[in-house]
Protein backbone atom coordinates (compact mmCIF):
# COMPACT_ATOMS: atom_id res chain seq x y z
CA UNK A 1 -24.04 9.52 0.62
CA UNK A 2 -22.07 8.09 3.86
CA UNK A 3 -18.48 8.68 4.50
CA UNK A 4 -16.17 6.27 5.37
CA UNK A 5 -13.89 6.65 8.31
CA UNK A 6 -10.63 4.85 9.04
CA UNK A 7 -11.16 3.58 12.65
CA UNK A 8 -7.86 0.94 13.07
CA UNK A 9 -4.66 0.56 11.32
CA UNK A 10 -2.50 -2.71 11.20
CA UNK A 11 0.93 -1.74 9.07
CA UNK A 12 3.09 -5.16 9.02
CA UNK A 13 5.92 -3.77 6.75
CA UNK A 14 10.10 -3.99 6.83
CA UNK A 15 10.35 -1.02 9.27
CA UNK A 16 7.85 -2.13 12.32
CA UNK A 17 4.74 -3.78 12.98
CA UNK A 18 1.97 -2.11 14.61
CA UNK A 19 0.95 1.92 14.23
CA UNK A 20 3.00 3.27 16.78
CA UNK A 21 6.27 1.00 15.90
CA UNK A 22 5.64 1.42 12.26
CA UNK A 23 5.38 5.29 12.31
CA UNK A 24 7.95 6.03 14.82
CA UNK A 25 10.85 4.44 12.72
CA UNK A 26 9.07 6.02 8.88
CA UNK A 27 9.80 9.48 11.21
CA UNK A 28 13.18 8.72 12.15
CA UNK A 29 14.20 7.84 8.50
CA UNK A 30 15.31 4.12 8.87
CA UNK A 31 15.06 2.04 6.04
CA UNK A 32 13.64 -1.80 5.86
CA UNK A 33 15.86 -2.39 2.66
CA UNK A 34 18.68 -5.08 2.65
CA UNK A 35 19.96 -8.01 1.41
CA UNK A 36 17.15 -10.65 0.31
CA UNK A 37 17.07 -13.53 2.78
CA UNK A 38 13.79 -15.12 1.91
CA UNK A 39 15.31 -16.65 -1.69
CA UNK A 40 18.43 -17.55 -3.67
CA UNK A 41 19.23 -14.14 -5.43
CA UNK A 42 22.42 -15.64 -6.73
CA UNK A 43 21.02 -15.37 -10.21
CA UNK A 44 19.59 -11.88 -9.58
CA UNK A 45 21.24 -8.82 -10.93
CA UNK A 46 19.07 -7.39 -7.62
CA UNK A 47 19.79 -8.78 -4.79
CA UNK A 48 18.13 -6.38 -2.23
CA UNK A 49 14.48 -5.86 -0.79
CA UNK A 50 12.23 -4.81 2.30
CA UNK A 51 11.87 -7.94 4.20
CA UNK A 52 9.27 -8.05 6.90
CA UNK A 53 11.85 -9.99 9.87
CA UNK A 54 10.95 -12.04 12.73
CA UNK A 55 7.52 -11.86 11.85
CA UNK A 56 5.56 -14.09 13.99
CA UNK A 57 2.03 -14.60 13.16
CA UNK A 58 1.46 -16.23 16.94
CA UNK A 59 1.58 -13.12 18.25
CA UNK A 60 -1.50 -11.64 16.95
CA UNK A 61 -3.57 -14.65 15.78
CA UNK A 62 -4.05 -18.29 18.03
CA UNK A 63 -2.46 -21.04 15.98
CA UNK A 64 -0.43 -18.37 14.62
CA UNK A 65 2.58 -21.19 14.35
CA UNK A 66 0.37 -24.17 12.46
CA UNK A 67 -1.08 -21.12 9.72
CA UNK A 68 2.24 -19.96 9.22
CA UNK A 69 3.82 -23.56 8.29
CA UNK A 70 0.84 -24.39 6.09
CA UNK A 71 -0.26 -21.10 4.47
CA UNK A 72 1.06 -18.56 1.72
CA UNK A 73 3.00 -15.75 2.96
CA UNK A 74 0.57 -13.22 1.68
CA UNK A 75 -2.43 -14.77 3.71
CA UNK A 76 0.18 -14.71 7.00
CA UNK A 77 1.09 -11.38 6.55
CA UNK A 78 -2.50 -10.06 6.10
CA UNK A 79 -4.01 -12.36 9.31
CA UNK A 80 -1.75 -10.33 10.89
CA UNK A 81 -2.49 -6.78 9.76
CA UNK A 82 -6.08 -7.56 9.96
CA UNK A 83 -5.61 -8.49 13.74
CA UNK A 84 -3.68 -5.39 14.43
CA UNK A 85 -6.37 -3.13 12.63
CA UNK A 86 -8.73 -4.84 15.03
CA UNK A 87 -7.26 -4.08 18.07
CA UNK A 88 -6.54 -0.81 17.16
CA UNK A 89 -9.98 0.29 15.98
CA UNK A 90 -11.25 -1.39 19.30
CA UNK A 91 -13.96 -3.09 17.35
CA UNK A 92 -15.65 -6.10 19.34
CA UNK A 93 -16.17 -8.29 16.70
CA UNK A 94 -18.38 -10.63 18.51
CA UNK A 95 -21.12 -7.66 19.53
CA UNK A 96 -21.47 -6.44 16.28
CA UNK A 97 -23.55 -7.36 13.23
CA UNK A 98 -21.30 -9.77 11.41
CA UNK A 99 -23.73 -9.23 8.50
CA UNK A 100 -23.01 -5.88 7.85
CA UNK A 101 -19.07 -6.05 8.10
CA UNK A 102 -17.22 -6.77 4.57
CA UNK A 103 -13.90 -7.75 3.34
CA UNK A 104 -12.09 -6.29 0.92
CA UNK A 105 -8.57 -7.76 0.27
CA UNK A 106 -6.12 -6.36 -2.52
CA UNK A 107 -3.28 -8.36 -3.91
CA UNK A 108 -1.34 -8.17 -6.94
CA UNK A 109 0.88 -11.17 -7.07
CA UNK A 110 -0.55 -13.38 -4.93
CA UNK A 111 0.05 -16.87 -4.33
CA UNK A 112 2.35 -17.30 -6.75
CA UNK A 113 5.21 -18.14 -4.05
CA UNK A 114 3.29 -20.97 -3.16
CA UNK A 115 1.89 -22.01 -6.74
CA UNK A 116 5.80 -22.04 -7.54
CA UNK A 117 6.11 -24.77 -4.28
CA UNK A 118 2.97 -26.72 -5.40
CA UNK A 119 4.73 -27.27 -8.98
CA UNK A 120 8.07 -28.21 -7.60
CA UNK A 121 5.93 -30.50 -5.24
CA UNK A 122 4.37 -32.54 -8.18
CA UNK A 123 7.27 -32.42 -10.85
CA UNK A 124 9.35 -34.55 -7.92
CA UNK A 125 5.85 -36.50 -7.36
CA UNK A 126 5.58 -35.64 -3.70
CA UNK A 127 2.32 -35.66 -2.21
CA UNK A 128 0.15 -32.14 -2.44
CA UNK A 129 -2.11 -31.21 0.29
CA UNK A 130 -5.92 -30.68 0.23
CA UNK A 131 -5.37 -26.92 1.30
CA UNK A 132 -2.91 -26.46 -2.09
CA UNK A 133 -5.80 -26.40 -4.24
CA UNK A 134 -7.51 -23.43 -1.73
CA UNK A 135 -4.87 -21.72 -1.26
CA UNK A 136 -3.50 -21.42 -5.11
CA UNK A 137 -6.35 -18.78 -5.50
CA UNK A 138 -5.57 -15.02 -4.88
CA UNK A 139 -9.17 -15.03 -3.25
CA UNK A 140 -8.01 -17.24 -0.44
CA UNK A 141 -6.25 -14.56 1.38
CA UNK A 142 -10.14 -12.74 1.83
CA UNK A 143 -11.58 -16.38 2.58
CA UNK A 144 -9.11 -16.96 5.22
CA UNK A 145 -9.64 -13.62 6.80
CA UNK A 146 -13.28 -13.70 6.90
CA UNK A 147 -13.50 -17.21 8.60
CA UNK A 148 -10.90 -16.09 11.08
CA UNK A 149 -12.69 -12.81 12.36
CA UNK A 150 -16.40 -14.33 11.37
CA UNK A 151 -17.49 -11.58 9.33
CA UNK A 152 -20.06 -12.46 7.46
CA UNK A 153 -20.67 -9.43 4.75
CA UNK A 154 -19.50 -9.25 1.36
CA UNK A 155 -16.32 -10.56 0.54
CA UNK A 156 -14.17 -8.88 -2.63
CA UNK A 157 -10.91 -9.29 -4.06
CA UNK A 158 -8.94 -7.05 -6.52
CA UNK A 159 -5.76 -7.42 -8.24
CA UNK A 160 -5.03 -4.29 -9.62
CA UNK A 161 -1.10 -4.56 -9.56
CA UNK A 162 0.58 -2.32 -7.46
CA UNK A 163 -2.65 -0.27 -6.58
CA UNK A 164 -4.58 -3.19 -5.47
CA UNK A 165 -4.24 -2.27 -1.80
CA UNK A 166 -5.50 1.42 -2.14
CA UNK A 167 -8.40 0.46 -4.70
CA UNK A 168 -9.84 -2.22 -2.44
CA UNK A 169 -10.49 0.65 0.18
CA UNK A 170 -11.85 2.45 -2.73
CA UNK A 171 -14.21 -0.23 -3.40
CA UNK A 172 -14.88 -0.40 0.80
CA UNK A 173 -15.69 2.93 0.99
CA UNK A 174 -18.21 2.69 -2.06
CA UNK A 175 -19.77 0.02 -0.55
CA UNK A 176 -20.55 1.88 2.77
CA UNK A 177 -21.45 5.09 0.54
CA UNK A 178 -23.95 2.72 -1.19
CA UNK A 179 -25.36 1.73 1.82
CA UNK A 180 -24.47 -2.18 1.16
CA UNK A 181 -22.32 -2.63 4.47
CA UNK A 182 -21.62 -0.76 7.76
CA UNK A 183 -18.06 -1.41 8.35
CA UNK A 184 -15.36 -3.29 6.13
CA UNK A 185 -12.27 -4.93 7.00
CA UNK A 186 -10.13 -4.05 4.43
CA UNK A 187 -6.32 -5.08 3.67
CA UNK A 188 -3.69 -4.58 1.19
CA UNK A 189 -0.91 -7.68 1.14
CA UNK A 190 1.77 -8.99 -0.93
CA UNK A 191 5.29 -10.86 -0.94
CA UNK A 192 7.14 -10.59 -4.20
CA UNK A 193 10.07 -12.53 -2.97
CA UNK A 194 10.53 -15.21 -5.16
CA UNK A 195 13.21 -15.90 -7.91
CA UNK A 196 10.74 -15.65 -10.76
CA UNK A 197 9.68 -12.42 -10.28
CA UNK A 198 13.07 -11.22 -9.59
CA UNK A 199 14.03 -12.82 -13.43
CA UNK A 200 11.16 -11.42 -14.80
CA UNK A 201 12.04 -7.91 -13.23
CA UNK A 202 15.21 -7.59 -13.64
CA UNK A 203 14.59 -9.11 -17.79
CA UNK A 204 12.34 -5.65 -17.86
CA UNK A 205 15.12 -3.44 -16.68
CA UNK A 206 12.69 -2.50 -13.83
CA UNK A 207 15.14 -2.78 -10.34
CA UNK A 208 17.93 -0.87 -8.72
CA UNK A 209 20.91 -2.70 -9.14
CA UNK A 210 23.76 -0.38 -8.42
CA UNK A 211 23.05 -0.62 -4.84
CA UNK A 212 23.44 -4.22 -3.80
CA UNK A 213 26.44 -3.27 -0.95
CA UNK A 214 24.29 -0.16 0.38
CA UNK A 215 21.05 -1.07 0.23
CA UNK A 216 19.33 1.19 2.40
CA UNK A 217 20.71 4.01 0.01
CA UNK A 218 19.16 1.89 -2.83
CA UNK A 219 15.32 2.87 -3.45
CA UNK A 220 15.86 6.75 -4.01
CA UNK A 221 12.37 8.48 -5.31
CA UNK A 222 13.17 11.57 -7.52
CA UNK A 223 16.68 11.79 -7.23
CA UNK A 224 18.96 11.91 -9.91
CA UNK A 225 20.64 8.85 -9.37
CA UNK A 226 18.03 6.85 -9.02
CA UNK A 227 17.85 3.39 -10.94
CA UNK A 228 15.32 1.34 -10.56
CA UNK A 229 12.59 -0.20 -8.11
CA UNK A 230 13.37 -2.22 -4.83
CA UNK A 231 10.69 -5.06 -4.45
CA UNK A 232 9.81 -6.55 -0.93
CA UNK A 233 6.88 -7.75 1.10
CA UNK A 234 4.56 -6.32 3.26
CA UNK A 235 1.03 -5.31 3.92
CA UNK A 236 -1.56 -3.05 5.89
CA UNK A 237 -5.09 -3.33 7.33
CA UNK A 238 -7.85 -1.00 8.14
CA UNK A 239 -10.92 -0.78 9.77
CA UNK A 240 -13.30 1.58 7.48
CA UNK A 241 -16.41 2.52 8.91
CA UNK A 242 -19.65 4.88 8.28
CA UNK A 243 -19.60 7.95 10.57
CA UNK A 244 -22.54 6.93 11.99
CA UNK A 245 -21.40 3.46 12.83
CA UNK A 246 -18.10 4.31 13.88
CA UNK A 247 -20.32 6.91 16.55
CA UNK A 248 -22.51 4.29 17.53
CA UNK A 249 -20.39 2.66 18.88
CA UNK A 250 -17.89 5.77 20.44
CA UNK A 251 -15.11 5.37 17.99
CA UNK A 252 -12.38 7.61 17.61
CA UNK A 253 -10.67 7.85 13.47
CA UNK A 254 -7.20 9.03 11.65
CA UNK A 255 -9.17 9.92 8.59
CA UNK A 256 -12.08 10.24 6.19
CA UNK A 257 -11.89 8.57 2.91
CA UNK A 258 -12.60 12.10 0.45
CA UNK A 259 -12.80 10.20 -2.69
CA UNK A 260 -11.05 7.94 -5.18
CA UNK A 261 -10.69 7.23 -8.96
CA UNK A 262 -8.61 4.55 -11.03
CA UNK A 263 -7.79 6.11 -14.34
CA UNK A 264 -6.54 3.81 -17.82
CA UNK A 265 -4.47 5.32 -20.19
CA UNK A 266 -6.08 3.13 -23.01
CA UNK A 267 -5.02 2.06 -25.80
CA UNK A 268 -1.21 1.91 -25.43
CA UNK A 269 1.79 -1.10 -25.60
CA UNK A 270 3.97 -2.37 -22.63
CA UNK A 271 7.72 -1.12 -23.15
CA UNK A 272 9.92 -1.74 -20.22
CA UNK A 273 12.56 0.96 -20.64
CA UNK A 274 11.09 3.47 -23.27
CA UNK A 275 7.39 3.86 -22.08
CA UNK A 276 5.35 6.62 -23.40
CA UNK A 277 4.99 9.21 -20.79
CA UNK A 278 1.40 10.52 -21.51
CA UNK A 279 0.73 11.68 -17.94
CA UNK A 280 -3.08 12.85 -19.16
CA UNK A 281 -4.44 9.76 -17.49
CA UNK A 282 -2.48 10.30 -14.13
CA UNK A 283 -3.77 13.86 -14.36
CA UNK A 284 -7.29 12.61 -14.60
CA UNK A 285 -6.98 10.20 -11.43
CA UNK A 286 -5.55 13.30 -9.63
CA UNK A 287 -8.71 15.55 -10.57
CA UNK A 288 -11.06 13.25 -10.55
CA UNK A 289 -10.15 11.73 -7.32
CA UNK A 290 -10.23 15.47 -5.91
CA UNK A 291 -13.41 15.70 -7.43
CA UNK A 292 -14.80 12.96 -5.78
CA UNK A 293 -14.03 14.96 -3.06
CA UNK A 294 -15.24 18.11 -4.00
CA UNK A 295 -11.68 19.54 -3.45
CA UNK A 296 -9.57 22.08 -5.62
CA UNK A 297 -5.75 21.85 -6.23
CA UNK A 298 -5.09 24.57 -3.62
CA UNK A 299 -7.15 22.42 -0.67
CA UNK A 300 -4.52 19.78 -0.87
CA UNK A 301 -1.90 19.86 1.57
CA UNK A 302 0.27 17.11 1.57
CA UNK A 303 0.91 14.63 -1.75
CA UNK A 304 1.81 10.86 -0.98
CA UNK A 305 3.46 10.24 -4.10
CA UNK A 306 3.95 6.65 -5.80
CA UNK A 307 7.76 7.89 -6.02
CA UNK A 308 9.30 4.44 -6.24
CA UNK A 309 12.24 5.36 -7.80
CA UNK A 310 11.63 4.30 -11.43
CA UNK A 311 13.74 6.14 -13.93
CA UNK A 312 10.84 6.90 -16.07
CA UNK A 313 7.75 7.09 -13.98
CA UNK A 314 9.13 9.57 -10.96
CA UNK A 315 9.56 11.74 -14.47
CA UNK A 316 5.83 11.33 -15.29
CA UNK A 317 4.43 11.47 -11.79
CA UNK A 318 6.14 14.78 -11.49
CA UNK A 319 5.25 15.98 -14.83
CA UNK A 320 1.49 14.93 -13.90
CA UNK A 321 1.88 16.84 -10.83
CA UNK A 322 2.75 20.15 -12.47
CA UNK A 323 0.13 20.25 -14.86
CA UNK A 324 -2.14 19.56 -11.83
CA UNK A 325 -0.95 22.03 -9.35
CA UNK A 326 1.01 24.92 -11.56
CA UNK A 327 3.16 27.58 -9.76
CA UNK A 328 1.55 25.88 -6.16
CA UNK A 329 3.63 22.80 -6.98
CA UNK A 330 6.61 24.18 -5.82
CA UNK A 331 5.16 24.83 -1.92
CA UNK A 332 3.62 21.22 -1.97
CA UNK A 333 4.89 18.75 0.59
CA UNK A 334 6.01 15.61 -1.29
CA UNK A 335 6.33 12.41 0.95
CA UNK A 336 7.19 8.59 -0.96
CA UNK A 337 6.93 5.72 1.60
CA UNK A 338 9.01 3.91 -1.10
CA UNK A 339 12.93 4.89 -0.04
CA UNK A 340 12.25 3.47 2.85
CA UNK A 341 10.13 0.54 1.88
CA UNK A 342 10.41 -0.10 -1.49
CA UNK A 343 7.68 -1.30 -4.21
CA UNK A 344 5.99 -4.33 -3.19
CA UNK A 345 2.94 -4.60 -4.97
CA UNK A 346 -0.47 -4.26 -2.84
CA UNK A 347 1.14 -4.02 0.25
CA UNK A 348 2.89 -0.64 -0.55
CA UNK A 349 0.01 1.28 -1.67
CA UNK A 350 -1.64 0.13 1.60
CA UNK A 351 1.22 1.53 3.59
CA UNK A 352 1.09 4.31 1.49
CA UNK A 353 -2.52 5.15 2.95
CA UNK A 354 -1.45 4.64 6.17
CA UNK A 355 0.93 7.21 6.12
CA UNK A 356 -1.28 9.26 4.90
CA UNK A 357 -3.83 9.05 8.05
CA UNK A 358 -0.87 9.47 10.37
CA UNK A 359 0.00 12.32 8.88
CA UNK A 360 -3.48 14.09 9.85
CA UNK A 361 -3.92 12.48 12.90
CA UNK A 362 -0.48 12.97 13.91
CA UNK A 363 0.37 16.47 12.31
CA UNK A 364 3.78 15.22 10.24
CA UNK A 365 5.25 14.22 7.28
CA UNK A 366 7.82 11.99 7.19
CA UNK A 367 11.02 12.58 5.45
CA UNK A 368 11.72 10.46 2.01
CA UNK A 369 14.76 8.60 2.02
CA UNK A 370 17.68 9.03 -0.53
CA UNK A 371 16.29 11.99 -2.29
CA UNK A 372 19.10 13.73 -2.32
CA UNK A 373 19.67 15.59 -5.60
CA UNK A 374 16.25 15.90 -6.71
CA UNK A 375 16.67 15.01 -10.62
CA UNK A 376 15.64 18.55 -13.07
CA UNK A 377 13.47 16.38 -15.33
CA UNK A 378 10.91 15.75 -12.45
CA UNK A 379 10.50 19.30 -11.73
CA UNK A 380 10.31 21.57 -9.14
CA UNK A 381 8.91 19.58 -6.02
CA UNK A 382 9.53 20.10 -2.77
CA UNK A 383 10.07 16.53 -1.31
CA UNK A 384 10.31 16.12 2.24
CA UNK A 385 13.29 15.37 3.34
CA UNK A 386 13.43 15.82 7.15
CA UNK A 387 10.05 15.44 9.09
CA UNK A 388 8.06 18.11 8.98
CA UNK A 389 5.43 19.49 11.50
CA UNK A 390 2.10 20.45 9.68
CA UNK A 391 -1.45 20.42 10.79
CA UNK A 392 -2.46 18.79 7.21
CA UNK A 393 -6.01 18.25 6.84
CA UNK A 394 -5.87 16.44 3.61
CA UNK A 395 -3.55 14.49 1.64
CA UNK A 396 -3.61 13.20 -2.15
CA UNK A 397 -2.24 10.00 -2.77
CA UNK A 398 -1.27 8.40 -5.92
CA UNK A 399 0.01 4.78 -7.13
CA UNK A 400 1.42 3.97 -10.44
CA UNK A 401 0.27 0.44 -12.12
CA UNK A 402 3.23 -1.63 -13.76
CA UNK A 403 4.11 -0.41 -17.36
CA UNK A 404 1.48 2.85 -16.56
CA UNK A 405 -1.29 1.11 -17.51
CA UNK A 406 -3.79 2.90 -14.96
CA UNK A 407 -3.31 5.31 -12.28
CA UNK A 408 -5.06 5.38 -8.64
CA UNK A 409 -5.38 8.74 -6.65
CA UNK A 410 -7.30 8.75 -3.17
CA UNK A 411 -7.91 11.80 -1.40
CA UNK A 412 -7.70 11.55 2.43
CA UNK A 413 -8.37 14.23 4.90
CA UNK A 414 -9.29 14.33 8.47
CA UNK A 415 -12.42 12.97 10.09
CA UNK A 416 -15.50 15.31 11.92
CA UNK A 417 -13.76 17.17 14.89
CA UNK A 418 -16.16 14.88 17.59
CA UNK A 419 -14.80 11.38 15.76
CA UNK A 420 -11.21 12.56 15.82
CA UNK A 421 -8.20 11.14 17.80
CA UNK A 422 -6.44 12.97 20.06
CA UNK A 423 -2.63 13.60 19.23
């Protein structure tokens, strides 16, 4: 079958905008997290997150400004990674086949910042708007993206929680496999902002709270004295192609896409603060993903963890990891996006991925933030703490659903030598 090749990135996340912005400040170790601005955290135990500032959607997209004031954040925020991934892939939209070009958008929360408005907007019997009843619909964000850009292919949408982003270039990269498209525009977006999901997190014992008057030193993956998830917004856009389209057409990629799999742990019940840590189904997305692939535990190079700094499921991750990778596990490279960026539903496992291609194309790994007394019970990993120069050729990366329902791995590694960009 075809493989699919990650032409163009567009990262819109707390630390930059842009590849070279965005990856320049993940290597120097700055942090996005701070105090919430976007909504009244007075009633939040929590009152940090990675906010994506000054983000102005004029810049990338004409009638950035009327968008903006009329659409939900998640749509704005993806408009704007899609144009980046765009311009970065250098993909003339108007030569190619608009037929053959999909989108694939992955959201977790959604709209539900703006549903929240529309509500308040009819309990005080103000007018709603035409668009309201559009835009309350999760699929709106892949409507909106596809009438912008005029790509006529399939369009899909998958809420998979916090995995959404990575599984709907899973889904992408089937659907060039299969034959069914020849390029995708795929993105992974999500602002979880709000009060309501700051209650409801915060009711499930979920987010760092010891933190509030350091924040940057609040989201700390595998470290002892970690406490809990920092939310946020953010998301990330690619340009997925078939090798043969992307050479058509003289393309240049970060990565391949090796191979995928979302794994369920069944039958099981939701416990926010005692979950059972059966890590067989994380183990299965690892092997099966590196399956997919046709890769063994000693061909992977680099790990992109889901490391968000949960008490319990940094335990399981690295408990998953050792039954995957045995005595090796120790030598692995460890990188989390998430002390830097926090957990922010589709958006994060999106910026996960694209981390993951810079690393190849780039030759480093960035350094986690805040890990710095790497807890026993997650066992012996070597996470990254400072950048580190390696000529990794492929990268496992893993995301965590809410309450460990499911478990996403994608293996990543770098494109044919003739479609590969220069450092």
């Amino acid at each position: 079958m075809t493989k699919a090749v990650i032409t163009g990135i567009g990262p819109v996340s707390a630390i930059g905008e842009g590849v070279d912005e965005f990856w320049k400040n993940l290597l120097s170790g700055r942090s996005g997290i701070a105090r919430i601005t976007r909504c009244d955290v007075s009633r939040s135990d929590s009152k940090i997150g990675a906010e994506v500032r000054n983000f102005r959607l004029e810049r990338y997209v004409e009638g950035g400004r009327a968008i903006t004031r009329t659409s939900p954040r998640p749509v704005v925020l993806a408009l704007g990674a899609a144009a980046l991934a765009i311009e970065d892939a250098v993909l003339d939209v108007a030569a190619a086949n608009r037929q053959r070009i999909g989108v694939f958008i992955g959201t977790s929360v959604g709209q539900l910042e703006y549903c929240f408005a529309l509500r308040d907007q009819w309990q005080a019997d103000r007018p709603l708007t035409a668009s309201g009843a559009f835009h309350a619909f999760n699929h709106s964000v892949a409507c909106v993206i596809s009438s912008q850009f005029d790509l006529q292919g399939p369009v899909h949408t998958t809420s998979t929680g916090c995995n959404s982003g990575m599984d709907a270039l899973g889904l992408a990269a089937r659907a060039i496999a299969l034959g069914e498209v020849d390029a995708a525009l795929v993105v992974g977006t999500d602002c979880e902002l709000t009060p309501e999901i700051l209650a409801l997190l915060n009711a499930s014992a979920s987010l760092a709270t010891r933190w509030n008057d350091r924040p940057e030193a609040a989201s700390r993956p595998f470290d002892v004295d970690r406490d809990g998830n920092v939310i946020g917004e953010g998301a990330a856009a690619f340009i997925v192609e078939s090798e043969s389209h992307a050479r058509k057409r003289g393309a240049r990629a970060y990565a391949a896409i090796a191979g995928s799999a979302v794994q369920s742990a069944g039958r099981r019940r939701y416990h926010a603060t005692r979950p059972a840590l059966d890590m067989r189904p994380c183990v299965r997305a690892f092997r099966n993903a590196m399956a997919a692939a046709a890769w063994s535990a000693s061909d992977v190079h680099v790990f992109n963890a889901n490391g968000s700094a949960s008490r319990n499921y940094d335990r399981l991750e690295g408990m998953a990891l050792a039954a995957t990778f045995g005595t090796r596990l120790a030598k692995l490279p460890i990188h989390s996006t998430k002390g830097a960026l926090g957990q922010h539903g589709a958006g994060s496992s999106a910026l996960q991925v694209t981390a993951a291609c810079l690393t190849i194309a780039r030759g480093q790994v960035p350094p986690t933030l805040n890990c710095d007394h790497l807890d026993p019970a997650c066992g012996p990993l070597r996470v990254v703490r400072e950048p580190l120069d390696l000529d990794a050729e492929r990268v496992l990366v893993h995301s965590i659903g809410l309450g460990g329902f499911y478990y996403s791995a994608m293996a990543i590694e770098a494109p044919a030598p003739k479609l590969r960009r220069s450092r």
